[in-house]
Each structure stands twice: as structure tokens, then as C-alpha cells.
Protein backbone atom coordinates (compact mmCIF):
# COMPACT_ATOMS: atom_id res chain seq x y z
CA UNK A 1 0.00 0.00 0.00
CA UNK A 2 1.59 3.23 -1.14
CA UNK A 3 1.75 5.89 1.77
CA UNK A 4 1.24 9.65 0.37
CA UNK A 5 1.33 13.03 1.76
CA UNK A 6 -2.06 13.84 1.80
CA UNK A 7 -1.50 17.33 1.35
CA UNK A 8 0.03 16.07 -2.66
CA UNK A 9 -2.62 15.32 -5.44
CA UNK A 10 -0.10 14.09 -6.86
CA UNK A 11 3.15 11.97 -5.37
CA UNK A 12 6.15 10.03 -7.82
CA UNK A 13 8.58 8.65 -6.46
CA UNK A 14 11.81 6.60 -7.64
CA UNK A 15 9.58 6.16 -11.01
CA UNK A 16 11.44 4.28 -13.64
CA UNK A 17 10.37 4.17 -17.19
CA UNK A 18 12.24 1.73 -19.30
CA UNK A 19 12.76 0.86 -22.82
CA UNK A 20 12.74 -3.00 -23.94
CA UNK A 21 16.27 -4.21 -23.17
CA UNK A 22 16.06 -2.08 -20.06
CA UNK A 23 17.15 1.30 -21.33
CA UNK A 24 15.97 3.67 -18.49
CA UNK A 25 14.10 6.70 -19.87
CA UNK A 26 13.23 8.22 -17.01
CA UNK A 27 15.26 6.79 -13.71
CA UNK A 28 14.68 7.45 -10.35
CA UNK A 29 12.38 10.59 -10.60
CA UNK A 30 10.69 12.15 -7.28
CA UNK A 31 7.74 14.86 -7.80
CA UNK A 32 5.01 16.00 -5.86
CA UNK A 33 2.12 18.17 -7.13
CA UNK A 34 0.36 19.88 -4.22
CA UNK A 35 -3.54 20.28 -4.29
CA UNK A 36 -4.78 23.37 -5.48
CA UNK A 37 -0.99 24.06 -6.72
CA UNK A 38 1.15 23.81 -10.18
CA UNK A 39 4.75 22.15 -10.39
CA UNK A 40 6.38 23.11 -12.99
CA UNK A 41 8.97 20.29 -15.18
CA UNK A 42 11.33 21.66 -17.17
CA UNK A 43 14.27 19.79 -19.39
CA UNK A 44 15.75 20.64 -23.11
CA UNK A 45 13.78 18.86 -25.80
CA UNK A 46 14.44 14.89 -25.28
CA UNK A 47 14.69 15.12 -21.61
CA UNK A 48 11.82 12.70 -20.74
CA UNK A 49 9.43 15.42 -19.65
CA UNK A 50 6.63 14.22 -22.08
CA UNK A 51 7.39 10.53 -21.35
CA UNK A 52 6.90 11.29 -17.57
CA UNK A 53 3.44 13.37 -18.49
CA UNK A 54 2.40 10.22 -20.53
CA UNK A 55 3.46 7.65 -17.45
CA UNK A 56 1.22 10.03 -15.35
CA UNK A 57 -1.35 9.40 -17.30
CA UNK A 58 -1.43 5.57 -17.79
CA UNK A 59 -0.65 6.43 -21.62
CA UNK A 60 2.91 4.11 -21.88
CA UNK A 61 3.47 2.13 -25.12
CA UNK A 62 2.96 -1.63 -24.34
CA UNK A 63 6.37 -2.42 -24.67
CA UNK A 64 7.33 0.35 -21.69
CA UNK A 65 7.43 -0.51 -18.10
CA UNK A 66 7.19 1.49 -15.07
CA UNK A 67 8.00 0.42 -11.64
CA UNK A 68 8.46 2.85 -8.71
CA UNK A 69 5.37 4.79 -6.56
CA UNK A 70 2.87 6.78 -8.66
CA UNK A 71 -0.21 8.12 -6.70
CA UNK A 72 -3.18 10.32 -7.16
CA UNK A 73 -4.98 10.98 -4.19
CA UNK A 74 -3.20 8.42 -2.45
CA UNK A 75 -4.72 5.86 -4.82
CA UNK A 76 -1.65 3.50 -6.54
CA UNK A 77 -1.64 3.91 -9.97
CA UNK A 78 0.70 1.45 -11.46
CA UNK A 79 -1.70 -1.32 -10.93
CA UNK A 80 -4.63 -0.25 -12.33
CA UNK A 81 -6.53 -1.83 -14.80
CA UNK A 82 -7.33 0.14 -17.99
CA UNK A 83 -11.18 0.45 -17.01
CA UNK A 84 -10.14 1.96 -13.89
CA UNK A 85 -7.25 4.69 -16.05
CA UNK A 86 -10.05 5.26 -18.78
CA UNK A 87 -12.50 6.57 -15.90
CA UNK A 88 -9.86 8.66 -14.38
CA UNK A 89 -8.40 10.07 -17.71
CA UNK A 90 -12.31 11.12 -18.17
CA UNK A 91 -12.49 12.54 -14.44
CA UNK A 92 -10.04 13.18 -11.99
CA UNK A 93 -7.33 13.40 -14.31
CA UNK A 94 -7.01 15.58 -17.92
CA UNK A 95 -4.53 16.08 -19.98
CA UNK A 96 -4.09 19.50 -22.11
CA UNK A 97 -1.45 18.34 -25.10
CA UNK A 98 1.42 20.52 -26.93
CA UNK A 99 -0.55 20.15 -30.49
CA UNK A 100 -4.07 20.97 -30.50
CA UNK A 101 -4.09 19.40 -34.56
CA UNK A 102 -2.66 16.54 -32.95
CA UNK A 103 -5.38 16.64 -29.83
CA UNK A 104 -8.53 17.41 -32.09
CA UNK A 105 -10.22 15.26 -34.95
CA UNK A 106 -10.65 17.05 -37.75
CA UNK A 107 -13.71 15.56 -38.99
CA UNK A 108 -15.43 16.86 -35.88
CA UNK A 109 -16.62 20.00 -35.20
CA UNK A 110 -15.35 21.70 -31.85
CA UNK A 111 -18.62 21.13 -30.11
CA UNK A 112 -18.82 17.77 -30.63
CA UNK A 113 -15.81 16.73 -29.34
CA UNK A 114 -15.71 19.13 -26.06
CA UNK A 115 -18.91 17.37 -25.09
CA UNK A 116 -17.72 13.84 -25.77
CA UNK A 117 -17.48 13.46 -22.10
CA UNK A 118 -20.55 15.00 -20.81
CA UNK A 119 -22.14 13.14 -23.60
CA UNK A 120 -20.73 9.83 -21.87
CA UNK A 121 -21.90 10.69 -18.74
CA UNK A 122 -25.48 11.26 -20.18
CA UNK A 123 -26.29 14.50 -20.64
CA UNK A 124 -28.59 15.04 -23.53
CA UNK A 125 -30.64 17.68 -25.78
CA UNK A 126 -30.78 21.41 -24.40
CA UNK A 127 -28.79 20.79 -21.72
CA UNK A 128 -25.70 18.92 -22.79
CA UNK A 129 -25.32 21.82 -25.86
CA UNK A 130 -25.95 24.32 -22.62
CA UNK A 131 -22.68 22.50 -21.26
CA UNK A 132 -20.63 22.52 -24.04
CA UNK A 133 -21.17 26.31 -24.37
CA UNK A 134 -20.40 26.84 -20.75
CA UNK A 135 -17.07 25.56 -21.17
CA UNK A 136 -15.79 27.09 -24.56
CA UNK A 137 -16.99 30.23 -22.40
CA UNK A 138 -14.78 29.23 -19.74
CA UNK A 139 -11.95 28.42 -21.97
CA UNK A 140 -12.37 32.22 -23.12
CA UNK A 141 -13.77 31.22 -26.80
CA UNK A 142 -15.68 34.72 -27.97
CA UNK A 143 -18.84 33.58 -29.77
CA UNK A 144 -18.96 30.34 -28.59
CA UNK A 145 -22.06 29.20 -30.06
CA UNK A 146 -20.49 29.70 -33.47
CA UNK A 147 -17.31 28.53 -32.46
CA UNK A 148 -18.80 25.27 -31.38
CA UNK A 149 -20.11 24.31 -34.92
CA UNK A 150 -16.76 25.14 -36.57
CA UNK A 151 -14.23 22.19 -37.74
CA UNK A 152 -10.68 22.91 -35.77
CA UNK A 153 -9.26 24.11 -39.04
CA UNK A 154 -11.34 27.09 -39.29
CA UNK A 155 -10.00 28.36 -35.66
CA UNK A 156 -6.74 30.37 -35.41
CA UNK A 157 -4.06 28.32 -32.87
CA UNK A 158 -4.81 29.90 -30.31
CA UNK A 159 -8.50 29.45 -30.19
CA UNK A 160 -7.87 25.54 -30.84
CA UNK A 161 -5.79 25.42 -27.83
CA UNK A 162 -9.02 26.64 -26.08
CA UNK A 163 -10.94 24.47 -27.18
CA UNK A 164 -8.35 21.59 -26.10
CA UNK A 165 -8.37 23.01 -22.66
CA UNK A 166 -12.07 22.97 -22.78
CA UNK A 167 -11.87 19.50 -23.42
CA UNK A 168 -10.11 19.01 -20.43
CA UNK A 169 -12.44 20.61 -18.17
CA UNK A 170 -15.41 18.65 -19.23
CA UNK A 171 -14.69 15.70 -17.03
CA UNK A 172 -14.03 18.26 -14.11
CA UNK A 173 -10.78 17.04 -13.21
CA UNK A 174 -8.88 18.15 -10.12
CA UNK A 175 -5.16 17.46 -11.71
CA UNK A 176 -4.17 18.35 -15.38
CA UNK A 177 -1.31 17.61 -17.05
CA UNK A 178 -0.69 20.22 -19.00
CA UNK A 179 2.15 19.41 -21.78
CA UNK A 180 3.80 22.33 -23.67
CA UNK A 181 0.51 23.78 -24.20
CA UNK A 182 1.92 27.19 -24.86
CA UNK A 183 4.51 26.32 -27.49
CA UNK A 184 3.58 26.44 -31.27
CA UNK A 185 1.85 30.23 -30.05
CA UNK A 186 3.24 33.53 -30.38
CA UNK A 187 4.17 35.57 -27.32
CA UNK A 188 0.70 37.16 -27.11
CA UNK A 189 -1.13 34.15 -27.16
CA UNK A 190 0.74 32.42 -24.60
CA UNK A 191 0.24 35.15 -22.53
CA UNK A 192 -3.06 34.99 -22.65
CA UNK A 193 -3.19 31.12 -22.30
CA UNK A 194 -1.49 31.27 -19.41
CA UNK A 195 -3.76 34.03 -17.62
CA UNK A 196 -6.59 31.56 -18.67
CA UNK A 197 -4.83 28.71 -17.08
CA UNK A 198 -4.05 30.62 -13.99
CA UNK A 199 -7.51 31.93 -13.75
CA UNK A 200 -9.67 28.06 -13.92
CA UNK A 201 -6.98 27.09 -11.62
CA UNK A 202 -7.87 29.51 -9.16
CA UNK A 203 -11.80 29.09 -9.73
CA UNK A 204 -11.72 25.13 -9.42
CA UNK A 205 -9.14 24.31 -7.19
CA UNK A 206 -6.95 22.30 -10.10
CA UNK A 207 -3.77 21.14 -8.94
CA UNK A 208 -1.74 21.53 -12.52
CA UNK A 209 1.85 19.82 -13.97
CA UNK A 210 3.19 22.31 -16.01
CA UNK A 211 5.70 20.49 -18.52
CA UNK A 212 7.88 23.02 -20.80
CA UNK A 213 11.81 23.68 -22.09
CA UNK A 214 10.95 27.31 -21.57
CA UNK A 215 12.08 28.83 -17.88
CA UNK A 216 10.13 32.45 -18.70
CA UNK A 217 7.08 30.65 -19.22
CA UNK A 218 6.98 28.41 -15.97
CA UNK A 219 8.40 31.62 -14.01
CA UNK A 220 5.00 32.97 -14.60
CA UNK A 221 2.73 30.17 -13.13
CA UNK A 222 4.77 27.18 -11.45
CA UNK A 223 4.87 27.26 -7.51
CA UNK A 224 7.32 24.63 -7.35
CA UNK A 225 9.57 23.46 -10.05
CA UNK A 226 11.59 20.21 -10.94
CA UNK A 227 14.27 20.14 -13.39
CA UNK A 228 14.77 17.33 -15.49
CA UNK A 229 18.17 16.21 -17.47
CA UNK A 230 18.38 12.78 -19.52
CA UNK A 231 15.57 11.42 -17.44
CA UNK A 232 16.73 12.63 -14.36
CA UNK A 233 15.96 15.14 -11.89
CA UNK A 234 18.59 17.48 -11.26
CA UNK A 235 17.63 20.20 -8.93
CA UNK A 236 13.22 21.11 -7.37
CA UNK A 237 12.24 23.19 -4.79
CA UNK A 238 9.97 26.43 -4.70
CA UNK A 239 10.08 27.84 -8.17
CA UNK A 240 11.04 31.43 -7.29
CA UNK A 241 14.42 30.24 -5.41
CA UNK A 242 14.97 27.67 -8.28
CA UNK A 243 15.01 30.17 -10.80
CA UNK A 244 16.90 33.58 -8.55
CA UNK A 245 19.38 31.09 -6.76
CA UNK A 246 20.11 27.64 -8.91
CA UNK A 247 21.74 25.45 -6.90
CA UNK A 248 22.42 23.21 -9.96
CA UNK A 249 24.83 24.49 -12.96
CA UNK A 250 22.70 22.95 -15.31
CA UNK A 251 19.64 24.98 -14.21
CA UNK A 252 22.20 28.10 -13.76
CA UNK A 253 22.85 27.70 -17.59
CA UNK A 254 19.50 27.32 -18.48
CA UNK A 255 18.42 30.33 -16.23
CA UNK A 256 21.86 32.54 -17.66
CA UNK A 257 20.52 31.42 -20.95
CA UNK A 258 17.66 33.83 -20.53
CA UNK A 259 17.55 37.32 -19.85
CA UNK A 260 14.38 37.76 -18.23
CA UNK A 261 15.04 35.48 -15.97
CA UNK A 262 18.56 35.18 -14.44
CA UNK A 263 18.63 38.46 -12.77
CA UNK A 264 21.81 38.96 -12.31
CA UNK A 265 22.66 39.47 -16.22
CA UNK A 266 21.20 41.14 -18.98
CA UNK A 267 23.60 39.41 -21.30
CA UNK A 268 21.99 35.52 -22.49
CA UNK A 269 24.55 32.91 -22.76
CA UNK A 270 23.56 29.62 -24.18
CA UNK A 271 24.52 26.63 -23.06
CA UNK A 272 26.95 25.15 -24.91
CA UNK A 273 27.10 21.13 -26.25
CA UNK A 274 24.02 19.37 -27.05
CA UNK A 275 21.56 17.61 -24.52
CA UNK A 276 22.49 13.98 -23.48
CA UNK A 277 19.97 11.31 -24.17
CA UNK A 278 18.37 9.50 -21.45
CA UNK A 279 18.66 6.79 -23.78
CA UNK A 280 22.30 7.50 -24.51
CA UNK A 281 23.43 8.85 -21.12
CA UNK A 282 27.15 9.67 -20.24
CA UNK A 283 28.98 8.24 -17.34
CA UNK A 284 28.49 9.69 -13.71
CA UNK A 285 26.62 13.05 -14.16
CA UNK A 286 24.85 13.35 -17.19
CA UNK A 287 25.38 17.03 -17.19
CA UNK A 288 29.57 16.20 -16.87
CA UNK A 289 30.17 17.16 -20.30
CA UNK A 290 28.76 20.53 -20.25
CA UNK A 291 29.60 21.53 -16.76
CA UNK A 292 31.70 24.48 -16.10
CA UNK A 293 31.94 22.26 -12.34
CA UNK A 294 33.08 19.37 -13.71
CA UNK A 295 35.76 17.19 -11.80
CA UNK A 296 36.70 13.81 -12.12
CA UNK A 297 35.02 12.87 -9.64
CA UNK A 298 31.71 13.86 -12.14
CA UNK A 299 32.68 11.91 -14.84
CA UNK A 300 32.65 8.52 -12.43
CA UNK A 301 29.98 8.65 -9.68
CA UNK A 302 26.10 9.72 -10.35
CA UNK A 303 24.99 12.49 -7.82
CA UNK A 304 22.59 11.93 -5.39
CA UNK A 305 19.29 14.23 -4.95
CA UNK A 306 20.19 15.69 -1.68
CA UNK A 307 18.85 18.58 0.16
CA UNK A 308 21.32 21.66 0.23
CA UNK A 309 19.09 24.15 1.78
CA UNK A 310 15.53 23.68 3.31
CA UNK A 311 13.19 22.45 1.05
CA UNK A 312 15.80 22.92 -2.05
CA UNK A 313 17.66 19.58 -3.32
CA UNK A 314 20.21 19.29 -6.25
CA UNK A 315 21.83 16.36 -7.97
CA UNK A 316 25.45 18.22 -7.86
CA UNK A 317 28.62 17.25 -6.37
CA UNK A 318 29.19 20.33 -5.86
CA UNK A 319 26.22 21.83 -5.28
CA UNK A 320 27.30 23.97 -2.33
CA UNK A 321 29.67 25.96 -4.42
CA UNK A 322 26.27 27.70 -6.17
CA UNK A 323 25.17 28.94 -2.65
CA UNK A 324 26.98 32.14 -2.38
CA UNK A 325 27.25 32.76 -7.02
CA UNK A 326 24.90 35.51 -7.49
């Protein structure tokens, strides 16, 4: 019986997702999502942020395992039979994807398919069509009962991702997994996107996992944050002290790599080399290649996740040597 902290929606630990032949895509990852709050996961493209989305949701490819503790509302997921994942996935549990093309059939008009669920759960006639308006409304769709009888090619990208999130909230879930749902929109967009996210979080109570590469937009809605680098998790804690004070020098690059968000330079400085693999990882610390840290002792022994100040941990040998770098 898995033991959680009652205070987490959501609680991972020591999850393992592995590859046939036992190639470990994500190993050893811890993350809690608090109710009523939004952790942010953020990694370079191929860091096994999506994988660990899709593991949330009981979405693996049959040949993946998992093995480790993953719970939702204390309630062991890992052993649940598919009729059990298919009534959280419609419930409890949403999932708000990168692609709305990808997310939305389009032979289907919008309506149609953000009422799918209602529709399951037997709503009918005046009122289910009174429900699917309600929630393109409260996905911020102008003109909704228009909107609703339009196919998803006739809607600009940022309406479609609407109507995606719309979709989402039809089962009334209290956790969403929301997957890079800002990044094939211009800056406006996202803007707004995230306002609307921020605002139904508020309103229901959602407890949110915020999965993106992009550190200015999880600064503006994560409360806690967990970085992830080939599979692993390098550095969490609170986002703001994350993102002012790293306490990992791959988060410090990623941070110095932005502007507006390393504060202590208005100069960006990529980071240089190319991402390991998770399926392709290097010896010792993933990160040793592209460490401005790096000893020998990084190229032989894998960190640990320890805890360098309250409530902050890092995967870094040397992690106390970031304490005092402004």
C-alpha cells in the first residue's frame, strides 16, 4: 500500500520508465504536485518530460514498463486496470497536449468533441449543448455558439488550444497535465493562455503539472519546479528560489541562458554542447560534459538528490559551491 502526503494530489517517487532491453528513460524521478498548486517540469527537448506526463497518465506504449510509486490521491496507480485509467483520464485526471491538430479530430466539429465526455456521462438535448457552451466560455472562446459548430481548421491556434483546454475541463478534473501547451503560439497568445490557465486554476481548485523547455514561461505560473536532465531530476524546490538562486549548474545555464530570468545578467549565454539522451546517457553526471563544475570525480559517480538548503535539493557534487554565485 503506497503511503502519500495527503497534502500532494499528486506523489512520484523513484519512477522508472524503461525501454525494452532495459534502457531507463526516465530513472529514479521524485515529484510531488500539491492540491490546489502547479509544479512546474522543465528539461531541453528529449529530456523525458513528455514521457513522464504520458506515465502520469497511464498512456505508456505496451512495450514500456514502469515500476516505482505513482499516486493520485493516495490511490496506486501502477496497478490499475485500464477500465479503472479510462474513468480517471475522463475525471479526476485531464490532460491539455502541446498540439491541439494533434489533440482534435478534424472531422469533428469543436462542439462535438468538447462534449464527448458530458455526452458519456449522459447529458442530452438542451442541456448537454448548454454544457458545451459553458465551457468554450470558460476556456475564453468569444462567440462560442459559433465557435462550437466550426471544424478545428477554421479556428486560429490559439482558439484551438481553447478548445483543447475545454476538453479538459469537461470531465471536471482536479489534476491536469498540462504538456507544452503554450509552445507552437506567439508571445501574445501564450500570454493569454497562461492568464486563462491561472484563472480556472484559481476558480476550481486544479492542482496543474506544467511540462515546458521554456524557464520564462513556468516563471510565470509554477509554484514549485523540478528540473529534469536525460531522465533525471537534477535540482526542485519552490520555483522562485529555483530560478533567482540555482543550486544546480545545469539549471544556472538554463536560467543565464535567458535574460528575463537570471537576474543577475542582462547578457543571455547559451549553453553550450548538445543535450544527453536519457537513452544515450554519459557516465556519472549526465550534465559532466557541459559543466563548467566538472571534476573527475563527475565523470565517475552519479549524484545523489540531496537537500542543500531547506526544502531545495540538487543532484550536484558540488552543489554547495552555487550557494553564495549571485
Amino acid at each position: 500500500m503506497t503511503v502519500a502526503d495527503p497534502e500532494n494530489l499528486l506523489t512520484i517517487r523513484d519512477l522508472v520508465v524503461e525501454l525494452p532491453g532495459g534502457t531507463r528513460i526516465i530513472d529514479g524521478v521524485d515529484l510531488d504536485v500539491r492540491r490546489g498548486g502547479t509544479t512546474g517540469l522543465i528539461g531541453e527537448s528529449g529530456s523525458g518530460k513528455s514521457m513522464l506526463g504520458t506515465a502520469v497518465m497511464g498512456l505508456l506504449p505496451e512495450s514500456m514498463t514502469a515500476r516505482g510509486t505513482l499516486s493520485f490521491e493516495q490511490l496506486s496507480l501502477l496497478d490499475l486496470p485500464e477500465p479503472r485509467w479510462r474513468a480517471l483520464r475522463g475525471g479526476a485526471m485531464a490532460m491539455i497536449f502541446q498540439d491541439p491538430l494533434t489533440a482534435l479530430n478534424p472531422s469533428q466539429r469543436i462542439g462535438k468533441q468538447v462534449g464527448e465526455i458530458p455526452r458519456r456521462r449522459g447529458v442530452r438535448g438542451a442541456r448537454w449543448r448548454e454544457r458545451v457552451l459553458d465551457l468554450l466560455d470558460r476556456a475564453g472562446i468569444p462567440r462560442a455558439a459559433e465557435r462550437a459548430n466550426a471544424y478545428p481548421h477554421q479556428l486560429s491556434g490559439g482558439l484551438r488550444q481553447r478548445a483543447v483546454i475545454a476538453m479538459a475541463l469537461s470531465g471536471e478534473p482536479r489534476l491536469i497535465i498540462a504538456d507544452e501547451p503554450t509552445t507552437a503560439l506567439d508571445v501574445t497568445v501564450q500570454t493569454r493562455i497562461l492568464d486563462l490557465l491561472g484563472t480556472l486554476q484559481r476558480e476550481s481548485d486544479l492542482a496543474m503539472l506544467f511540462i515546458s523547455h521554456d524557464l520564462r514561461v513556468v516563471s510565470h505560473i509554477a509554484d514549485d519546479l523540478v528540473v529534469l536532465y536525460a531522465g533525471r531530476v537534477a535540482e526542485a524546490g519552490p520555483a522562485r528560489a529555483v530560478l533567482n538562486r540555482p543550486l544546480h549548474p545545469y539549471t544556472r545555464g538554463l536560467a543565464a541562458s535567458i535574460p528575463s530570468v537570471h537576474a543577475a545578467s542582462e547578457v543571455a549565454a547559451p549553453l553550450p554542447g548538445t543535450a544527453a539522451s536519457p537513452a544515450n546517457r554519459p557516465s556519472g553526471c549526465a550534465f559532466h560534459p557541459r559543466c563548467p563544475l566538472a571534476r573527475e570525480r563527475c565523470r565517475i559517480e552519479v549524484p545523489e538528490s540531496r537537500e542543500i538548503v531547506p526544502g531545495r535539493r540538487s543532484a550536484c557534487h558540488f552543489a554547495e559551491e552555487l550557494l553564495d554565485v549571485r
